[in-house]
N, C-alpha and C. Protein backbone atom coordinates (compact mmCIF):
# COMPACT_ATOMS: atom_id res chain seq x y z
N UNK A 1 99.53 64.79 36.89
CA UNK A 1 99.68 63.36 36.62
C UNK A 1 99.18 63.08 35.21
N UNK A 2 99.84 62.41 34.40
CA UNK A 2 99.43 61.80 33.57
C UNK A 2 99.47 60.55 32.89
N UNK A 3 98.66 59.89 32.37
CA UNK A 3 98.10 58.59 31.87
C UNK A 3 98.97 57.87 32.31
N UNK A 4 100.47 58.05 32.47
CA UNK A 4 101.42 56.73 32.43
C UNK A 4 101.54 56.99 33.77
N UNK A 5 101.61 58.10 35.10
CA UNK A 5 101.98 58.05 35.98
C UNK A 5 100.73 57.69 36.63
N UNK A 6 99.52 58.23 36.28
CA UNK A 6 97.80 57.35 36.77
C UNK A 6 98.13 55.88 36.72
N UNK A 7 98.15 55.22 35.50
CA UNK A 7 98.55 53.97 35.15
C UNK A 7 99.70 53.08 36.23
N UNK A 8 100.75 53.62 36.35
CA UNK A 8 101.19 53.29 37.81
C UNK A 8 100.88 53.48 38.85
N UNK A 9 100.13 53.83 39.08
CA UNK A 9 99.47 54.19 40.67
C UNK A 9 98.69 52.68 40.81
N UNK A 10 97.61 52.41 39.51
CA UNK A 10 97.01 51.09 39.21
C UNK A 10 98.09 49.90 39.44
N UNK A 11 99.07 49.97 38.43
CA UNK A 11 99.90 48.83 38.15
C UNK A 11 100.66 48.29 39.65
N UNK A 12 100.65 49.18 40.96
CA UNK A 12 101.10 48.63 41.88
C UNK A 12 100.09 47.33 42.69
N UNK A 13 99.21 47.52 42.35
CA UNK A 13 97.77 45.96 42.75
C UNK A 13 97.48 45.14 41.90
N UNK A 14 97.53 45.67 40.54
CA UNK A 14 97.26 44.67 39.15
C UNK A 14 98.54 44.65 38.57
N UNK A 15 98.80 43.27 37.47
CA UNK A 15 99.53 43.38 36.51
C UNK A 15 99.24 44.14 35.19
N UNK A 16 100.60 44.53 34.68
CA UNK A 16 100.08 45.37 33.26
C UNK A 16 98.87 44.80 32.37
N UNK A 17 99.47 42.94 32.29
CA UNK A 17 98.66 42.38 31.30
C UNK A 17 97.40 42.52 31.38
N UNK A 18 96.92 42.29 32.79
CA UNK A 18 95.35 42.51 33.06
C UNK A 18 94.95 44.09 32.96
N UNK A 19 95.39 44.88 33.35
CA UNK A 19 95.34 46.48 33.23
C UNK A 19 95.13 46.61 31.29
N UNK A 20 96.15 46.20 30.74
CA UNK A 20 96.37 46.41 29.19
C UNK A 20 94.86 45.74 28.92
N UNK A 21 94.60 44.02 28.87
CA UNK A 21 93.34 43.77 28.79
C UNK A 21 92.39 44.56 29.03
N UNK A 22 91.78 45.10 30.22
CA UNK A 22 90.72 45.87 30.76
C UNK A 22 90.82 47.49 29.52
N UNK A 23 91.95 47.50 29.84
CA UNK A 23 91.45 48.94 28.91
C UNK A 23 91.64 48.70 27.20
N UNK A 24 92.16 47.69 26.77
CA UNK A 24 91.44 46.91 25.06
C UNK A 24 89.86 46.97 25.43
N UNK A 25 89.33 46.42 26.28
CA UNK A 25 88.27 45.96 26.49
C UNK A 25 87.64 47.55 26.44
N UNK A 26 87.64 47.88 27.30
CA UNK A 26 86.97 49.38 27.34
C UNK A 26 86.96 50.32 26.11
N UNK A 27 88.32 49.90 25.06
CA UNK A 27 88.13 50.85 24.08
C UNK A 27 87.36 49.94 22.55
N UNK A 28 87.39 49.10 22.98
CA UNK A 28 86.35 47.84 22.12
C UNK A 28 85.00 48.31 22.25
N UNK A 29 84.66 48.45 23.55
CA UNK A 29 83.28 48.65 23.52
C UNK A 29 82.46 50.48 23.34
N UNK A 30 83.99 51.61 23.66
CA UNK A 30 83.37 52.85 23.42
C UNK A 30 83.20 52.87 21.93
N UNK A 31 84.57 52.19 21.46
CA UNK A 31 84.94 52.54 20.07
C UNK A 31 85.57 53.97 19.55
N UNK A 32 86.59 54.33 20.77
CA UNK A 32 87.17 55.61 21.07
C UNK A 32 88.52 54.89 21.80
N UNK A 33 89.41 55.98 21.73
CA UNK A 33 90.86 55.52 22.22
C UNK A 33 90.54 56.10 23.89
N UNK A 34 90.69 55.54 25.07
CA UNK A 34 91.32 55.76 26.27
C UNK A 34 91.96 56.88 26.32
N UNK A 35 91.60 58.01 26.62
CA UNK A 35 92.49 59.48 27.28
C UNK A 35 92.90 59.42 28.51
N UNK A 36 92.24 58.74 29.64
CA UNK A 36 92.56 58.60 30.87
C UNK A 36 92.12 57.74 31.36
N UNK A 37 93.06 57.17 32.50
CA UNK A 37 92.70 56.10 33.34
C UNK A 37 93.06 57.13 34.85
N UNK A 38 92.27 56.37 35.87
CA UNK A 38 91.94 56.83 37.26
C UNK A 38 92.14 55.48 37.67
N UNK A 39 92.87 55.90 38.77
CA UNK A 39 92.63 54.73 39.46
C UNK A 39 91.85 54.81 41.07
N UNK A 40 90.61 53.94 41.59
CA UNK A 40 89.95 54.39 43.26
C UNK A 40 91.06 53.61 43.95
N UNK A 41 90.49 53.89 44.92
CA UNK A 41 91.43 53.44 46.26
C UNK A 41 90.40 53.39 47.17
N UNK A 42 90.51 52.58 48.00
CA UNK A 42 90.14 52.80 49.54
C UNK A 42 91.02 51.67 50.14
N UNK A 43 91.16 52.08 51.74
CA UNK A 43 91.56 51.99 52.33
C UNK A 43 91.17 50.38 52.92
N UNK A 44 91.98 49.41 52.73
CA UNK A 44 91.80 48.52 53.16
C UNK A 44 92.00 48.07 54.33
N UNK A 45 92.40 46.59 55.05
CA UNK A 45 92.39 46.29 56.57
C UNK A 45 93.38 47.45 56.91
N UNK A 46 94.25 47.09 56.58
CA UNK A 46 95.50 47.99 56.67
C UNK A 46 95.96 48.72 55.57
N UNK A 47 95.62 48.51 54.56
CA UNK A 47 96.49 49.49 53.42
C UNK A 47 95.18 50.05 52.49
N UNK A 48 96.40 50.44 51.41
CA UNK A 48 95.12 50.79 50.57
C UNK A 48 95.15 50.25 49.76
N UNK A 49 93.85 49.96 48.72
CA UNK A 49 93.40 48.86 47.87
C UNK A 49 92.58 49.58 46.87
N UNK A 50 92.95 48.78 45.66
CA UNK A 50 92.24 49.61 44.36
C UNK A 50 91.09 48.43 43.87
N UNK A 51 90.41 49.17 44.02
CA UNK A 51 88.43 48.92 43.87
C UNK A 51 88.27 48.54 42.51
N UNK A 52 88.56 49.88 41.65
CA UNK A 52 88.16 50.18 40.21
C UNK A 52 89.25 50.95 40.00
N UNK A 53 89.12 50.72 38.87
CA UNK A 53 89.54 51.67 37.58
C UNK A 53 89.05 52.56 36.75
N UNK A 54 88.98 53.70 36.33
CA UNK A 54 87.92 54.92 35.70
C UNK A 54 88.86 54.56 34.33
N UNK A 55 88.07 54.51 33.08
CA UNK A 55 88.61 54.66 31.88
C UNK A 55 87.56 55.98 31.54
N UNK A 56 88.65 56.70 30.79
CA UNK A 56 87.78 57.92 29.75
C UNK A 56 87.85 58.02 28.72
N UNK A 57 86.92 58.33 27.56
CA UNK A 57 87.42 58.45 26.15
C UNK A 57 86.99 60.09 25.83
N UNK A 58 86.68 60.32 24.71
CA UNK A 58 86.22 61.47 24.54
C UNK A 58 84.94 61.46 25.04
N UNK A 59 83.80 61.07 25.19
CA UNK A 59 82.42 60.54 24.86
C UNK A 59 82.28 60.33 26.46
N UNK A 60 83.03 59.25 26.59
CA UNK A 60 82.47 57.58 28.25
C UNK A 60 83.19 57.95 28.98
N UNK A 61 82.76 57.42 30.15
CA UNK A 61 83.30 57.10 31.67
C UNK A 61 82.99 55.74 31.64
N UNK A 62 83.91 54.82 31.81
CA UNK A 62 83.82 53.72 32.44
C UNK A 62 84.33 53.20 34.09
N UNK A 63 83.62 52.45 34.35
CA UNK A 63 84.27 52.14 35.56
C UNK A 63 84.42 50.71 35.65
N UNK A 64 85.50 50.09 35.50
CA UNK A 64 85.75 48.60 35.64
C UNK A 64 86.00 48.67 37.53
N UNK A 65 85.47 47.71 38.04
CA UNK A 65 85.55 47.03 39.22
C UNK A 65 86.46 45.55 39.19
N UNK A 66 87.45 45.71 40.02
CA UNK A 66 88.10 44.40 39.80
C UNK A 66 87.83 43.63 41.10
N UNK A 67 87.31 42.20 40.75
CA UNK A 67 86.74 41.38 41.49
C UNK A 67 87.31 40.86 42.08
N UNK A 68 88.50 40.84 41.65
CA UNK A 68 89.72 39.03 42.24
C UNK A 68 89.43 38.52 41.26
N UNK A 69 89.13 38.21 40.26
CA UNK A 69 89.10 36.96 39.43
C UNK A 69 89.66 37.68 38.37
N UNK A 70 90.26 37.79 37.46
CA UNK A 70 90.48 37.86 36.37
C UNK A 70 89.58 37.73 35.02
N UNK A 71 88.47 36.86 35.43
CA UNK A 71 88.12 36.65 34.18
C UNK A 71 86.66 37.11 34.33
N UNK A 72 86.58 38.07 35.22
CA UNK A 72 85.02 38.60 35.37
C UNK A 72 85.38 39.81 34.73
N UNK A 73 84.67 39.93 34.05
CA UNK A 73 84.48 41.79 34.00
C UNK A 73 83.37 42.46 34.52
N UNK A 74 83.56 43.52 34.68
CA UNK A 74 82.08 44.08 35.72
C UNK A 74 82.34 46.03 35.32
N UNK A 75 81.63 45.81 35.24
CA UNK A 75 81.73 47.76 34.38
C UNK A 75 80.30 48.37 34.83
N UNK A 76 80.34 49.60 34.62
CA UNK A 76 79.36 50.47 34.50
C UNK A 76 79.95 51.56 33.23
N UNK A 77 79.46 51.93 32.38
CA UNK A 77 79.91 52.90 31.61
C UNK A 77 78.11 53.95 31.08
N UNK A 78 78.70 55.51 31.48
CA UNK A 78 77.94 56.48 31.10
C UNK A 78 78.66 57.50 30.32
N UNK A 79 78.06 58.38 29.85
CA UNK A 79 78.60 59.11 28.71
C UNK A 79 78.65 60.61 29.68
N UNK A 80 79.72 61.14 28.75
CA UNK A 80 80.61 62.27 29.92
C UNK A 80 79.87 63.66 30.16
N UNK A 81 78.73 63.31 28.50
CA UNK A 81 78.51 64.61 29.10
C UNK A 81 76.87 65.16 30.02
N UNK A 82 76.96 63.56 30.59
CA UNK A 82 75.90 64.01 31.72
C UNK A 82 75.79 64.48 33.08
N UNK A 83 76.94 64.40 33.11
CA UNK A 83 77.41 65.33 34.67
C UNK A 83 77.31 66.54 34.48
N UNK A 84 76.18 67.13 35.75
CA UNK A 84 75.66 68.19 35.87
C UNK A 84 76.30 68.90 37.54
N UNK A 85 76.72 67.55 38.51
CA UNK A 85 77.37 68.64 39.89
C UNK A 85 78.37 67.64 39.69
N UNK A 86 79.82 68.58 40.33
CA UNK A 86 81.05 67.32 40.84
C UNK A 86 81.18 67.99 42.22
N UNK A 87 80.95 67.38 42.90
CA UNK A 87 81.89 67.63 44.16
C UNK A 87 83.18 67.11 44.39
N UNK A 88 84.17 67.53 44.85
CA UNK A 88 85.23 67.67 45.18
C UNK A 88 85.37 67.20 46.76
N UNK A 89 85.93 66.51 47.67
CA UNK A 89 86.37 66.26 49.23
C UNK A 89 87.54 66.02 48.98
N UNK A 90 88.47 66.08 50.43
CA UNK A 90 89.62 65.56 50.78
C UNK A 90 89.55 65.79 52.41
N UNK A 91 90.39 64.71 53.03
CA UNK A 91 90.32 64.58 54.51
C UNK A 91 91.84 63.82 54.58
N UNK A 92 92.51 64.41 55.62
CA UNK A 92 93.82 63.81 56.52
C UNK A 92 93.56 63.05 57.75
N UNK A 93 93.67 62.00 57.96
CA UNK A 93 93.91 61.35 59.55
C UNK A 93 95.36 60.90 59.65
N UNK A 94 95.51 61.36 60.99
CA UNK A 94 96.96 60.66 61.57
C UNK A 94 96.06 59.18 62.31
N UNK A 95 96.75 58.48 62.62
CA UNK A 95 97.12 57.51 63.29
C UNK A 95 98.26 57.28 64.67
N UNK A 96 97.69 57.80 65.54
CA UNK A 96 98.21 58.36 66.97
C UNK A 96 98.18 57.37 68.05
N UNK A 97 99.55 57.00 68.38
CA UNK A 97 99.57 55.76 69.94
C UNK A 97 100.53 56.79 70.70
N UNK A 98 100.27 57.09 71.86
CA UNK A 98 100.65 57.73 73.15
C UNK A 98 101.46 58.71 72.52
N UNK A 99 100.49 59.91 71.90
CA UNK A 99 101.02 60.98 70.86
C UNK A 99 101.49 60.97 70.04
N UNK A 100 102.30 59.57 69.62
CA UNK A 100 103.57 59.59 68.73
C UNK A 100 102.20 59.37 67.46
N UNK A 101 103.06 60.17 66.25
CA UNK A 101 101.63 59.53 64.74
C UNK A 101 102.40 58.56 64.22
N UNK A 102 101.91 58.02 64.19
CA UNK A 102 102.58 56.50 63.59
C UNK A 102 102.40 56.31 62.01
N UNK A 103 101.19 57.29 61.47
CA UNK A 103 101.29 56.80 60.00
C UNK A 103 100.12 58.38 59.64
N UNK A 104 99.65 58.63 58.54
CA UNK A 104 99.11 59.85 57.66
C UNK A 104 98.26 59.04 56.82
N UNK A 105 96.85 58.89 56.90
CA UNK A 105 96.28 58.53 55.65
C UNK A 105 95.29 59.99 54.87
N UNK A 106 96.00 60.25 53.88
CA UNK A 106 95.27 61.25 53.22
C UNK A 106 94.62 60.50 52.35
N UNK A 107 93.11 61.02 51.88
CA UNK A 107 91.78 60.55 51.15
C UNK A 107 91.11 61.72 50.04
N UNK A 108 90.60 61.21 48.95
CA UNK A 108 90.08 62.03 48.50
C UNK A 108 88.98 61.46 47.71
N UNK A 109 87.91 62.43 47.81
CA UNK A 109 86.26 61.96 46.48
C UNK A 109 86.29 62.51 46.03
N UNK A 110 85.90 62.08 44.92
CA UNK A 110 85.44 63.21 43.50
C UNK A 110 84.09 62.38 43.07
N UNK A 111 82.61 63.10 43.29
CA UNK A 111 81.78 62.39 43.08
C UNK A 111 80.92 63.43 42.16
N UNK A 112 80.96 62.80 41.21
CA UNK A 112 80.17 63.24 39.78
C UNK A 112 78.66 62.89 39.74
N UNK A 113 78.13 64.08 39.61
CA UNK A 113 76.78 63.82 39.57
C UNK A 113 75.87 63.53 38.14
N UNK A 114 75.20 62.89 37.72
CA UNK A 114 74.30 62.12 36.22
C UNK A 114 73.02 62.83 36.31
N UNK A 115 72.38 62.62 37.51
CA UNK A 115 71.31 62.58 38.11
C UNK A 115 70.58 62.68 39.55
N UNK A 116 69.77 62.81 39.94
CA UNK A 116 69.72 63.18 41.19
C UNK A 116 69.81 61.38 42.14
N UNK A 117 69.59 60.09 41.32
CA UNK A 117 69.46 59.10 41.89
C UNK A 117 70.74 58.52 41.27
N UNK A 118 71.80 59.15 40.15
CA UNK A 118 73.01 58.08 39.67
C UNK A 118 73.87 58.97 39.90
N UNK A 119 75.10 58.68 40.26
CA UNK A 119 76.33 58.86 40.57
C UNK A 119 77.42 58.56 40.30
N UNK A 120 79.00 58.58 40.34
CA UNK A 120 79.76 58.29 40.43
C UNK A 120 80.95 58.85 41.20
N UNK A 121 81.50 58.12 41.65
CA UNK A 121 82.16 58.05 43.13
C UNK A 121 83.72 57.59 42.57
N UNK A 122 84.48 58.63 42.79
CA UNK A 122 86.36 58.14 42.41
C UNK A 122 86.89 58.35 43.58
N UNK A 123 87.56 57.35 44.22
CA UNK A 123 88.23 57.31 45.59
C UNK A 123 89.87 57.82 45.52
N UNK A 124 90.40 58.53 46.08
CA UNK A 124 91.78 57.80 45.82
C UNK A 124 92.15 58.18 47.80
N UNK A 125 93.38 57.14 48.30
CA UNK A 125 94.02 57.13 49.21
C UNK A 125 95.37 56.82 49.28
N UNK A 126 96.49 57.60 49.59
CA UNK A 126 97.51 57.41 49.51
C UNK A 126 98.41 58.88 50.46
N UNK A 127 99.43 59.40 49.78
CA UNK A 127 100.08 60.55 50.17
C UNK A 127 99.74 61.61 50.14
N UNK A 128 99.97 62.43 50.98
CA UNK A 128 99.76 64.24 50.27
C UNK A 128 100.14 64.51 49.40
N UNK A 129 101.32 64.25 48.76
CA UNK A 129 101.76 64.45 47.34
C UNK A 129 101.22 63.58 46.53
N UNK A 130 100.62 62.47 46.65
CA UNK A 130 100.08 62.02 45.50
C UNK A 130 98.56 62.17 45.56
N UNK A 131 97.77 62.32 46.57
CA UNK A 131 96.56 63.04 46.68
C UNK A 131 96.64 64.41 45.98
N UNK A 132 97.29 65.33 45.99
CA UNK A 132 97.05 66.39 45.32
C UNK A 132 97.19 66.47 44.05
N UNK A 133 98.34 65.36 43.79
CA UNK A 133 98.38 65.47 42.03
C UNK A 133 97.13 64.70 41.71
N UNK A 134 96.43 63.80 42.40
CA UNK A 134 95.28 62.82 41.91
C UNK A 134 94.23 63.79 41.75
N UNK A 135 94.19 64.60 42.84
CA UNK A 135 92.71 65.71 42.25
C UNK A 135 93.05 66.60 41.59
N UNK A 136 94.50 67.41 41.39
CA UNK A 136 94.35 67.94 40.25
C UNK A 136 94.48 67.15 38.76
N UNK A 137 95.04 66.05 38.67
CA UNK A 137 94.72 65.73 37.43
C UNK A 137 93.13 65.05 37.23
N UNK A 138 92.19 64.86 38.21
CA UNK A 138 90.65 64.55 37.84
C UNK A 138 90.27 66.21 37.92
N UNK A 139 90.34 67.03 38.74
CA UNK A 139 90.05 68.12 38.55
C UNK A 139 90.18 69.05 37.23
N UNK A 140 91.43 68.26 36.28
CA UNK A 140 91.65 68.93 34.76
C UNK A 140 90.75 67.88 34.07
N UNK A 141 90.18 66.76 34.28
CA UNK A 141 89.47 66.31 33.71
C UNK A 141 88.01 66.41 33.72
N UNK A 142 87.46 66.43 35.09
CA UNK A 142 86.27 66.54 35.08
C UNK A 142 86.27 68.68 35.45
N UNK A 143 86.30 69.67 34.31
CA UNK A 143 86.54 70.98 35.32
C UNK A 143 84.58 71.42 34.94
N UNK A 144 84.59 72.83 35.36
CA UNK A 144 83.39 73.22 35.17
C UNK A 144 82.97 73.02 33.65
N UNK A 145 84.00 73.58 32.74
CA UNK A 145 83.34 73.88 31.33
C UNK A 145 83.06 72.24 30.76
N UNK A 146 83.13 71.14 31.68
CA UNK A 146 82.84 69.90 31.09
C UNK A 146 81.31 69.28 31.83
N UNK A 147 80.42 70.52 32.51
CA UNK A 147 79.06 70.19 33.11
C UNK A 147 78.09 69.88 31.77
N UNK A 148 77.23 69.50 32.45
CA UNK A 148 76.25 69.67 30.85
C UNK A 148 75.19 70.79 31.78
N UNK A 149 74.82 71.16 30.67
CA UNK A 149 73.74 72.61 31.00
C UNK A 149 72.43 71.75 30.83
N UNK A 150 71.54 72.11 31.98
CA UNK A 150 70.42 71.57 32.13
C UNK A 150 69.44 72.45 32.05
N UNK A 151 68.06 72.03 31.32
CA UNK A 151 67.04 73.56 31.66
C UNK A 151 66.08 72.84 32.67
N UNK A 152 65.83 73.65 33.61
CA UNK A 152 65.14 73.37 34.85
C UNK A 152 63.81 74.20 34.82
């Protein structure tokens, strides 16, 4: 996956304009151009629903949270190269009435470790085919040779 096909995965809950805004905004404040956008997911009443947005530059991780409002912004941004563990998950549930599966929700985390008390947490939920391209394209982003070496 890349940037423009991530970027649509987003653009199906938000409009471009607000998406385009949020990531001006994000590259205003690294002062670096946007390499990647992520988009979370979880699983809402019934569907799935995008939480946040991951912006990356060379340097940052940002994470914009979208509120419902438009005119809030709400971020967390840390610098990339403090992740020291990533874990990797993925999980399948069917959705089963008198055997028949009625629906497939595949899930996946990618939770990046800072610190032993800070974190970051990328959701995504959707297809098997688009679950797998979602962790391999965070998996080419966040891979081993991008840990930081710690002396313990």
């Amino acid at each position: 996956m890349n940037f423009q096909k991530l970027k649509s995965i987003s653009l199906q809950y938000i409009d471009e304009d607000h998406f385009d805004e949020i990531k001006n905004k994000m590259e205003s404040i690294f002062e670096q151009d946007i390499l990647f956008c992520i988009p979370s997911m979880e699983i809402g009443s019934d569907t799935p629903t995008l939480n946040s947005i991951f912006f990356i530059s060379k340097d940052y991780i940002a994470e914009s949270r979208l509120t419902g409002d438009r005119e809030d912004l709400n971020y967390d941004v840390v610098r990339f190269d403090t992740i020291y563990n990533i874990r990797f998950s993925s999980s399948l549930r069917e959705i089963v009435d008198d055997g028949v599966v009625l629906a497939t929700i595949c899930s996946a985390e990618v939770k990046l470790h800072h610190s032993m008390l800070l974190h970051t947490i990328l959701n995504f939920v959707g297809t098997e085919k688009d679950r797998s391209d979602w962790l391999t394209t965070v998996g080419g982003i966040f891979k081993p040779s991008a840990l930081a070496i710690r002396k313990i």
